[in-house]
Protein backbone atom coordinates (compact mmCIF):
# COMPACT_ATOMS: atom_id res chain seq x y z
CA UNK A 1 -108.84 -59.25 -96.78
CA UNK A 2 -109.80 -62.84 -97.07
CA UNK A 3 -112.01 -62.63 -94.01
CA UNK A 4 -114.02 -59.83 -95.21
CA UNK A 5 -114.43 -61.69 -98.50
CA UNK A 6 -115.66 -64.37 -96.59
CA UNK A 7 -117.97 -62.08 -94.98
CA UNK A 8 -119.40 -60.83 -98.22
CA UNK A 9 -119.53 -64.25 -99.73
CA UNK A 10 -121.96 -65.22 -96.36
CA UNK A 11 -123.95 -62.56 -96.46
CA UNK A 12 -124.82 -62.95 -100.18
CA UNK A 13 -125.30 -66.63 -99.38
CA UNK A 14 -128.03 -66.15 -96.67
CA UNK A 15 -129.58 -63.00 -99.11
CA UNK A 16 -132.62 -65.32 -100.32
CA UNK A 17 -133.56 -66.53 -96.45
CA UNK A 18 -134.25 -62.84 -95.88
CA UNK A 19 -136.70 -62.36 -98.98
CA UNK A 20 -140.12 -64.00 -97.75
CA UNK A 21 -139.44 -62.13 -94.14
CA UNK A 22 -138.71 -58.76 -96.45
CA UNK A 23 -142.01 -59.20 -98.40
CA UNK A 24 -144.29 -60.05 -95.27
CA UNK A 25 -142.99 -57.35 -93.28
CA UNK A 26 -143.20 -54.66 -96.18
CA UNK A 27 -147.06 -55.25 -95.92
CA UNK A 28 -147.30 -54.50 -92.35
CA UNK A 29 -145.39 -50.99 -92.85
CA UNK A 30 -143.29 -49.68 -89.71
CA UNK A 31 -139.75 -48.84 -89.54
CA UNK A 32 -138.26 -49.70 -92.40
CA UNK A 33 -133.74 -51.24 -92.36
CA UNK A 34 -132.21 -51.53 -95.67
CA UNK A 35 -129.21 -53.56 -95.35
CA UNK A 36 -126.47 -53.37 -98.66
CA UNK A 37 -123.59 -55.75 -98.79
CA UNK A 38 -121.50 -55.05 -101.95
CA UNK A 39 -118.61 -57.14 -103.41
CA UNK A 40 -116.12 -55.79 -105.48
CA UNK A 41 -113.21 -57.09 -107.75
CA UNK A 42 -111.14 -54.07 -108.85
CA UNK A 43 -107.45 -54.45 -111.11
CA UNK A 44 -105.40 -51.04 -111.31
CA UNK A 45 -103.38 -51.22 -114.64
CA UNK A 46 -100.41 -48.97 -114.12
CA UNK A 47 -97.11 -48.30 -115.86
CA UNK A 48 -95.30 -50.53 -112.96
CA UNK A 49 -97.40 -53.44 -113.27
CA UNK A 50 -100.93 -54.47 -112.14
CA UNK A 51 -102.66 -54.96 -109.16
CA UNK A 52 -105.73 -56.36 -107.32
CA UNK A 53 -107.95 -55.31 -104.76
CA UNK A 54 -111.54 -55.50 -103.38
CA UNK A 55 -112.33 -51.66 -104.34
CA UNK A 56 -115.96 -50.32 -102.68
CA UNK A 57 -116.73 -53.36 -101.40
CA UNK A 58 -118.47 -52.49 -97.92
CA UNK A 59 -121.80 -53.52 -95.94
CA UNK A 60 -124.10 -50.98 -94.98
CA UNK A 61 -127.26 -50.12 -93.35
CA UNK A 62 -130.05 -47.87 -93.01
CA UNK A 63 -132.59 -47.32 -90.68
CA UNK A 64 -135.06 -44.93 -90.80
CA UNK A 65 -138.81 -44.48 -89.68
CA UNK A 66 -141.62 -41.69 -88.40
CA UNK A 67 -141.83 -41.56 -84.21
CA UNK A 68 -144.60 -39.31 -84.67
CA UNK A 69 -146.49 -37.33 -87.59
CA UNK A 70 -144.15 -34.35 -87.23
CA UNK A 71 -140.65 -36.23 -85.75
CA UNK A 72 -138.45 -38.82 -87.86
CA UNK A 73 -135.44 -40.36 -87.51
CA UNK A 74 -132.83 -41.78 -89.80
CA UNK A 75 -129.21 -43.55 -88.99
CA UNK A 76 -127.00 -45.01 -91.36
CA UNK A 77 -124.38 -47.26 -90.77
CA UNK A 78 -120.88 -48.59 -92.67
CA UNK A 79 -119.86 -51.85 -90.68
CA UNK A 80 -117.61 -53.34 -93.15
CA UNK A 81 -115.16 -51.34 -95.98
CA UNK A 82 -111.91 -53.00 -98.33
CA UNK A 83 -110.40 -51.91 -95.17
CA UNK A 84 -112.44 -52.05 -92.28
CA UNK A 85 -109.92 -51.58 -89.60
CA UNK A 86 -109.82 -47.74 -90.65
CA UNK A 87 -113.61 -47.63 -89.68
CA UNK A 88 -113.32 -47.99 -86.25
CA UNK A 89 -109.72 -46.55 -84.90
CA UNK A 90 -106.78 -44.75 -85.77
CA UNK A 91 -103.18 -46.57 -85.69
CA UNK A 92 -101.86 -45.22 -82.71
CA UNK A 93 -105.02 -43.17 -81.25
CA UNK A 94 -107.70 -45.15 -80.48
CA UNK A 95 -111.60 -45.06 -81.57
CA UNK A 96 -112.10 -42.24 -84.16
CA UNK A 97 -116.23 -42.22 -83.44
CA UNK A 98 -116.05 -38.59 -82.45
CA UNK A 99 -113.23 -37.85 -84.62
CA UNK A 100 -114.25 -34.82 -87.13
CA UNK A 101 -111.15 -35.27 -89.41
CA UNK A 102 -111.79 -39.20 -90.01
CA UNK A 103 -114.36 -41.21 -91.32
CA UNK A 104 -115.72 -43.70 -89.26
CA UNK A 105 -118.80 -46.52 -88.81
CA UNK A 106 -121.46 -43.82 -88.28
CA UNK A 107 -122.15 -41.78 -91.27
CA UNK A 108 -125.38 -39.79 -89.67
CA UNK A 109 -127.50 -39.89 -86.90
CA UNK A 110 -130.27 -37.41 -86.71
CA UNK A 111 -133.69 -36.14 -86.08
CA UNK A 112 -135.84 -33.74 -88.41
CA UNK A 113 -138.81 -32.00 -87.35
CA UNK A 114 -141.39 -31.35 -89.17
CA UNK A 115 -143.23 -27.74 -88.75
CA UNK A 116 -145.50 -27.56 -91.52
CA UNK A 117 -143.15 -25.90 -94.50
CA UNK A 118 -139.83 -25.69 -92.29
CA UNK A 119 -138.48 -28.88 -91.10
CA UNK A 120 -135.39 -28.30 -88.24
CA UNK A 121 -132.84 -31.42 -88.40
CA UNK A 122 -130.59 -32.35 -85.42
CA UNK A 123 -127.99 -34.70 -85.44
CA UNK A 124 -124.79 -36.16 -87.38
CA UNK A 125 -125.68 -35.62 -90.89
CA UNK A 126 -124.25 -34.43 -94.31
CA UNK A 127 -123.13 -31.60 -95.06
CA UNK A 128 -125.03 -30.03 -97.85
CA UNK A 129 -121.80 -29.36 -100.37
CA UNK A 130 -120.95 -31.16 -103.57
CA UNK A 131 -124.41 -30.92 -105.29
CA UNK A 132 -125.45 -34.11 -107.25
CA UNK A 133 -122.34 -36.03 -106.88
CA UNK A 134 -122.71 -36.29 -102.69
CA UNK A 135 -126.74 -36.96 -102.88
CA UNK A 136 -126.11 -39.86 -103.85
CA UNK A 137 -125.77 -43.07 -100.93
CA UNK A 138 -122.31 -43.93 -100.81
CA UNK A 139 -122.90 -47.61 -101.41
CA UNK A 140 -123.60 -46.82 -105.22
CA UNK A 141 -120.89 -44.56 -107.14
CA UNK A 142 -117.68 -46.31 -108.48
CA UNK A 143 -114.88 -44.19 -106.91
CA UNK A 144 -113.06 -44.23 -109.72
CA UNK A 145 -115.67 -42.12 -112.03
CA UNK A 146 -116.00 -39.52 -108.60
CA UNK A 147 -114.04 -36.45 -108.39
CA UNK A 148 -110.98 -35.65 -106.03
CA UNK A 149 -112.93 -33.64 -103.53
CA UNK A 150 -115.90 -36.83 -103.14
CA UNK A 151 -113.15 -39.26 -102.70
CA UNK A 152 -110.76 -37.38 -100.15
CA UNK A 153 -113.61 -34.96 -98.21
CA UNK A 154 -115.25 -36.13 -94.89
CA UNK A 155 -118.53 -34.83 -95.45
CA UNK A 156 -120.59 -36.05 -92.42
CA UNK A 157 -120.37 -33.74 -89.36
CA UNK A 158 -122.60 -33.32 -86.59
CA UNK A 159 -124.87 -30.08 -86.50
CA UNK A 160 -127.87 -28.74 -87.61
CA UNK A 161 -130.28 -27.71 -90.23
CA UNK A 162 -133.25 -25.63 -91.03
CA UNK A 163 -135.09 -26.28 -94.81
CA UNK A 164 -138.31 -24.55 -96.15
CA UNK A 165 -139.86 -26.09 -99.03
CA UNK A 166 -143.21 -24.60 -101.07
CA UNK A 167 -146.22 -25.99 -101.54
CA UNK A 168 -145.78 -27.48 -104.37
CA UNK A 169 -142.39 -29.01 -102.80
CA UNK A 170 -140.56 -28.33 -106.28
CA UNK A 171 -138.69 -25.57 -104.41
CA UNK A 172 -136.60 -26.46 -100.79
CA UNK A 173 -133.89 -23.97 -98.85
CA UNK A 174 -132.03 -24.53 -96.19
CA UNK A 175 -129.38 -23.16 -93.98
CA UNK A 176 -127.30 -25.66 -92.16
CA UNK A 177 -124.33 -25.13 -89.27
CA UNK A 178 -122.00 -28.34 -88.47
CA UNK A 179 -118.80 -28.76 -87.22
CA UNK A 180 -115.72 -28.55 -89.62
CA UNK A 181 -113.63 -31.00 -90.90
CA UNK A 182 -110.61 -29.52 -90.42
CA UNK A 183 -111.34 -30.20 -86.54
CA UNK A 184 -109.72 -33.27 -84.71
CA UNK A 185 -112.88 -32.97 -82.86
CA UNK A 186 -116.59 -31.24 -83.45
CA UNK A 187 -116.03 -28.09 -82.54
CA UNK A 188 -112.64 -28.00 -81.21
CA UNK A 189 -111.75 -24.50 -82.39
CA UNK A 190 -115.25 -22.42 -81.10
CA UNK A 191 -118.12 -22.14 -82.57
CA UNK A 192 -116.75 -20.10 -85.58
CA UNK A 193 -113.49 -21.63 -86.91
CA UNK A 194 -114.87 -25.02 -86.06
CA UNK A 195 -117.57 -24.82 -87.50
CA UNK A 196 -119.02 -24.53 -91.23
CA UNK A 197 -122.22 -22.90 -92.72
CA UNK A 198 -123.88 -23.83 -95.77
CA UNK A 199 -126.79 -22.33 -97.63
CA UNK A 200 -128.92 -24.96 -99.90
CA UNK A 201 -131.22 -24.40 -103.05
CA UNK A 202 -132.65 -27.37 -104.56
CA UNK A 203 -135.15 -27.25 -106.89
CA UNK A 204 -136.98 -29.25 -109.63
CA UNK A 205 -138.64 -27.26 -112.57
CA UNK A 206 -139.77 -29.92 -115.37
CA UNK A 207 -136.72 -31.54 -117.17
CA UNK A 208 -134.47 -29.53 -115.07
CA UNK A 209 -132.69 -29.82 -111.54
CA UNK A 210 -130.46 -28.38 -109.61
CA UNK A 211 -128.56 -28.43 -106.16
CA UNK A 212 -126.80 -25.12 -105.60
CA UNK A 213 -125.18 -24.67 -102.38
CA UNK A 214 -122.53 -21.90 -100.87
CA UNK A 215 -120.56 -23.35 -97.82
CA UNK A 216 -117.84 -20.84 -95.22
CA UNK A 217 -115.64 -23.53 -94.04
CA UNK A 218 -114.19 -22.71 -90.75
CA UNK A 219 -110.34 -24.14 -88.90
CA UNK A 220 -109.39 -23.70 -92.43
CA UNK A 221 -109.08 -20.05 -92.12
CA UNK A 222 -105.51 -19.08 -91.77
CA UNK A 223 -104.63 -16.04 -89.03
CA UNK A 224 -102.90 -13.37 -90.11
CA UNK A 225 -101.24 -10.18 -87.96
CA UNK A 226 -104.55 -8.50 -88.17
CA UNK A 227 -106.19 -11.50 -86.86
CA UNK A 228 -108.44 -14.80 -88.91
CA UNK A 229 -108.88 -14.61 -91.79
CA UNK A 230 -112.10 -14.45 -94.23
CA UNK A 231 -113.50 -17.88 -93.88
CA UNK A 232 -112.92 -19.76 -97.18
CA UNK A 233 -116.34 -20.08 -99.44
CA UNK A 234 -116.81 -22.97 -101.38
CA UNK A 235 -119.44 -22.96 -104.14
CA UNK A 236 -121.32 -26.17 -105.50
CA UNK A 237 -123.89 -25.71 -108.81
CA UNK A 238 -125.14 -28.99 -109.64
CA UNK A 239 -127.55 -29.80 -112.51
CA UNK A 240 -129.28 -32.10 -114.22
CA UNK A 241 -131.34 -32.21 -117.40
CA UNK A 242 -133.99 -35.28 -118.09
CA UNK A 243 -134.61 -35.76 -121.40
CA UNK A 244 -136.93 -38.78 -121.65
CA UNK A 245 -134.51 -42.44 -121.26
CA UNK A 246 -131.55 -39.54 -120.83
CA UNK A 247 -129.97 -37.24 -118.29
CA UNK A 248 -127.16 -35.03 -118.71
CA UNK A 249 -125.10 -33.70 -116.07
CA UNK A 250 -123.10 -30.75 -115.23
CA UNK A 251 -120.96 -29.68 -111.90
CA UNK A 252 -118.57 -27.06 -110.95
CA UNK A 253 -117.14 -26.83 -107.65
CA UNK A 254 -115.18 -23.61 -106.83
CA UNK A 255 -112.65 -26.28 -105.02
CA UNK A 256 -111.27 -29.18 -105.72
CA UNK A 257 -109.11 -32.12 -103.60
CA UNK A 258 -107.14 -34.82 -104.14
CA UNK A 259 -105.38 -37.45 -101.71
CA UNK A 260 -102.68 -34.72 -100.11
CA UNK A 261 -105.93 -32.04 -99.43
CA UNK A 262 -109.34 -30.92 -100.37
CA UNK A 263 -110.61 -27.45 -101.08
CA UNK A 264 -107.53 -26.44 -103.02
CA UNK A 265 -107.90 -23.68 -105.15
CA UNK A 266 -108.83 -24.01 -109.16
CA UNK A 267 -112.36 -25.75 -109.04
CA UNK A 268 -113.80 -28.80 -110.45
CA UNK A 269 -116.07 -29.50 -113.63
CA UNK A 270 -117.79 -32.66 -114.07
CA UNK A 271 -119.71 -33.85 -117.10
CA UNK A 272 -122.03 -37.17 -117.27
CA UNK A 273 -124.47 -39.15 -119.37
CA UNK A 274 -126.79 -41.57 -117.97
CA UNK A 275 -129.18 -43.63 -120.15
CA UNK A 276 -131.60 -45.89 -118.51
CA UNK A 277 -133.31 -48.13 -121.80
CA UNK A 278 -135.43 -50.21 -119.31
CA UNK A 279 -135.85 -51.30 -115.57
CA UNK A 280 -133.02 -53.47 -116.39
CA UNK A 281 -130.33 -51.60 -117.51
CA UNK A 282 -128.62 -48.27 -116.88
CA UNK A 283 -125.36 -46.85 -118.44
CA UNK A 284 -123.05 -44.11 -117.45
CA UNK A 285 -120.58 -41.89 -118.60
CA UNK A 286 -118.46 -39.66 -116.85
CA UNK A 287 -115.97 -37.36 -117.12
CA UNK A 288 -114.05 -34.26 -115.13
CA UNK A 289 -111.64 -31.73 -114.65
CA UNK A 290 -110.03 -30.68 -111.34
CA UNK A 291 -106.91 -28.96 -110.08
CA UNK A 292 -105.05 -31.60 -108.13
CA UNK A 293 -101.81 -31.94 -105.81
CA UNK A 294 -99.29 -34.14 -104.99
CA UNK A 295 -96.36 -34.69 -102.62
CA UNK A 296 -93.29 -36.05 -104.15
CA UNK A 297 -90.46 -37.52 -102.06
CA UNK A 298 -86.50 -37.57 -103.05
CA UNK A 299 -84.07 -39.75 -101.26
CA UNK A 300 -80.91 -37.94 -100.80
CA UNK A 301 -77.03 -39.30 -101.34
CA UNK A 302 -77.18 -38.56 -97.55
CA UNK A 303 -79.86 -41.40 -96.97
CA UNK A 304 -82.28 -38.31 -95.70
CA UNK A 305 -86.09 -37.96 -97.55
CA UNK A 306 -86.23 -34.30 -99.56
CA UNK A 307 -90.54 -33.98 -99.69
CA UNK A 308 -91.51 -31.12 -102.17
CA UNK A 309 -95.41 -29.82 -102.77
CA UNK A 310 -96.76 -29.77 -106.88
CA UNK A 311 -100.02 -28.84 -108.01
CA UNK A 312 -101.40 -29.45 -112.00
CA UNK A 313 -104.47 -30.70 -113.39
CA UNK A 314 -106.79 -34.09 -113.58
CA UNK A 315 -108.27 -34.97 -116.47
CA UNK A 316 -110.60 -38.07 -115.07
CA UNK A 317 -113.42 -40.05 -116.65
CA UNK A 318 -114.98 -43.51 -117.41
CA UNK A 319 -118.07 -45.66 -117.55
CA UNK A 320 -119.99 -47.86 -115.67
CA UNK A 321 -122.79 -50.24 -116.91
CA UNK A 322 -125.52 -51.62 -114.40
CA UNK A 323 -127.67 -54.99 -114.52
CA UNK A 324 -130.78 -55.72 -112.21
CA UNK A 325 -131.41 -59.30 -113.05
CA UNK A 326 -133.79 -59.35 -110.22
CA UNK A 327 -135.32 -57.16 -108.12
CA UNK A 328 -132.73 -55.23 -105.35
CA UNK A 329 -129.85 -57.53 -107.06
CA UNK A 330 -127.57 -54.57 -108.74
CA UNK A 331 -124.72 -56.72 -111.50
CA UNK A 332 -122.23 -53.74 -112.06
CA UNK A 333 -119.03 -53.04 -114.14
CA UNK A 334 -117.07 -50.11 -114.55
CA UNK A 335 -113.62 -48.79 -116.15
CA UNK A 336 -111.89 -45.42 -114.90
CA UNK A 337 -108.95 -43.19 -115.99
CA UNK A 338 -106.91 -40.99 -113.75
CA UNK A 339 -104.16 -38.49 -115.68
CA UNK A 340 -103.35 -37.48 -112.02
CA UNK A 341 -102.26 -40.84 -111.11
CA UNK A 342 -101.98 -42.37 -115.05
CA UNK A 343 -104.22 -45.51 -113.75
CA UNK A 344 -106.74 -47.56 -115.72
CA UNK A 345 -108.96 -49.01 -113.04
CA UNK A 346 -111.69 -51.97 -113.96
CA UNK A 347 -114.18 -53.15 -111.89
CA UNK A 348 -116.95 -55.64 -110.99
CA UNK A 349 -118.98 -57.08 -108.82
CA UNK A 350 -122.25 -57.07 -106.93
CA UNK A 351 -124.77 -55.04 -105.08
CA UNK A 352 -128.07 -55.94 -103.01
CA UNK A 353 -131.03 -53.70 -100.70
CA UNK A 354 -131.97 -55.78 -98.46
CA UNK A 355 -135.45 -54.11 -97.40
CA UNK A 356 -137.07 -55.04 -93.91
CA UNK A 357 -139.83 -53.14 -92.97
CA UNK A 358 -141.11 -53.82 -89.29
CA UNK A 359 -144.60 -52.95 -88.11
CA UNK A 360 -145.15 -50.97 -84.93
């Protein structure tokens, strides 16, 4: 931990020696990397006492550019986490970079192709589930305000996608195939049961949004005498509503997840208020519902471990307030509560985008 503090604390340091390049290189467009350390000082208030930790605090980076008119390419990276061990191997198993079930230092990887309305994307990428909640860059939620299934689901899988947007490009679909995350490895169990498809509607008509999406998850399917069964669906409807300095949320997620699984059965709901008074300034509150699960452990008179299974609701919510005292520098503090866990979680710290743009 106090090496990757020092790493933060560096990296902030050096920030300003970067600007002037930024600026200079912005003008001669090109390929543009966006670099985003963030520092965070979180306390958990529990019934047992209080502790400390450094949260989200992680260093990322994006790359992303045209090769041609009709090809781009974009890669993101996430080099440094509040445990940044996890990022690049598993205890016991080696480097997880192809691992389907783990999240690692590559979040995506891809190519899209543009063909006039239809654009064809190749690559490690997300998966389009969640809605709202999983558009946005990881670097920027608090984890404590996001539901079960954002915190616990590894949503980046390699695959493919195929979108169609209208002329107006108010409209987009798309139909995308990856591998599942229930496979150690990209598709480990064939190209059906390790595998998940995902139909996408996205759309933005005036004040209202939306990101609607139906996903068939395969390896999750269990087999039964007559053979697999039904793939599991998972359904996403995301909204939003902007009304002026406003915008009101609303989710539902036919699933739900927690630490001990994702996609378990009685759904999410998520509710949220953002008001953003100025450049400045932006405020946010959040709140959800989701079914969650547990694993409870007994010791026995014996000295042996009796594990048992419980499911029950999450009431969740919080708020977050955001300062940009100049511009790219992102001042943030939040406050979270879990009925799942009964934590209060409080949080601040710091957030920059770095933004180098290099000419061709």
């Amino acid at each position: 931990m106090k090496k990757y503090l020092l790493v933060c604390i560096a990296t902030f340091i050096l920030l300003p020696s970067f600007q002037l390049h930024s600026q200079e290189a912005e003008e001669r467009g090109g390929v543009a990397l966006t670099i985003v350390p963030r520092l965070d000082l979180d306390a958990t208030f529990t019934g047992e006492g209080t502790g400390f930790g450094l949260g989200a605090s992680s260093l990322y980076s994006l790359l992303e550019g045209d090769i041609t008119p009709w090809l781009s390419f974009s890669v993101s990276n996430h080099w440094l986490s509040s445990s940044p061990a996890e990022l690049y191997a598993i205890e016991g198993e080696g480097a997880n970079i192809f691992r389907s079930d783990y999240p690692n230092w590559l979040d995506w990887a891809y190519l899209t192709f543009k063909l006039g309305q239809f654009s064809i994307t190749a690559g490690k990428q997300a998966m389009t589930i969640g809605s709202f909640e999983f558009d946005e860059y990881d670097w920027d939620p608090h984890p404590a305000l996001m539901s079960g299934l954002w915190n616990n689901f590894f949503s980046y899988q390699w695959g493919g996608k195929l979108a169609w947007a209208n002329d107006s490009e108010n409209t987009s679909l798309s139909l995308q195939y990856t591998a599942s995350p229930f496979g150690e490895r990209p598709f480990a169990d064939g190209p059906v049961l390790g595998s998940t498809l995902s139909l996408e509607w996205r759309g933005e008509y005036g004040p209202y949004r939306n990101i609607w999406s139906l996903t068939a998850l395969g390896a999750m399917a269990a087999t039964t005498e007559g053979g697999p069964a039904p793939l599991p669906l998972v359904a996403c409807l995301g909204n939003r509503l902007d009304l002026g300095d406003f915008t009101l949320g609303f989710d539902w997620y036919s699933k739900s997840g927690s630490s001990d699984g994702f996609f378990n059965e009685g759904g999410t709901f998520l509710a949220s208020v953002e008001y953003n008074p100025s450049e400045k300034w932006n405020f946010l509150l959040k709140g959800g519902r989701e079914t969650a699960s547990w694993s409870e452990f007994e010791v026995l008179p014996n000295g042996g471990i009796h594990s048992s299974f419980r499911r029950g609701e999450n009431w969740f919510g919080g708020a977050a307030v955001h300062y940009f005292p100049i511009e790219n520098l992102r001042l943030h503090a939040s406050a979270g509560y879990s009925g799942f866990f009964g934590t209060t979680t409080a949080t601040v710290g710091l957030l920059y985008y770095l933004n180098l743009n290099f000419g061709r």
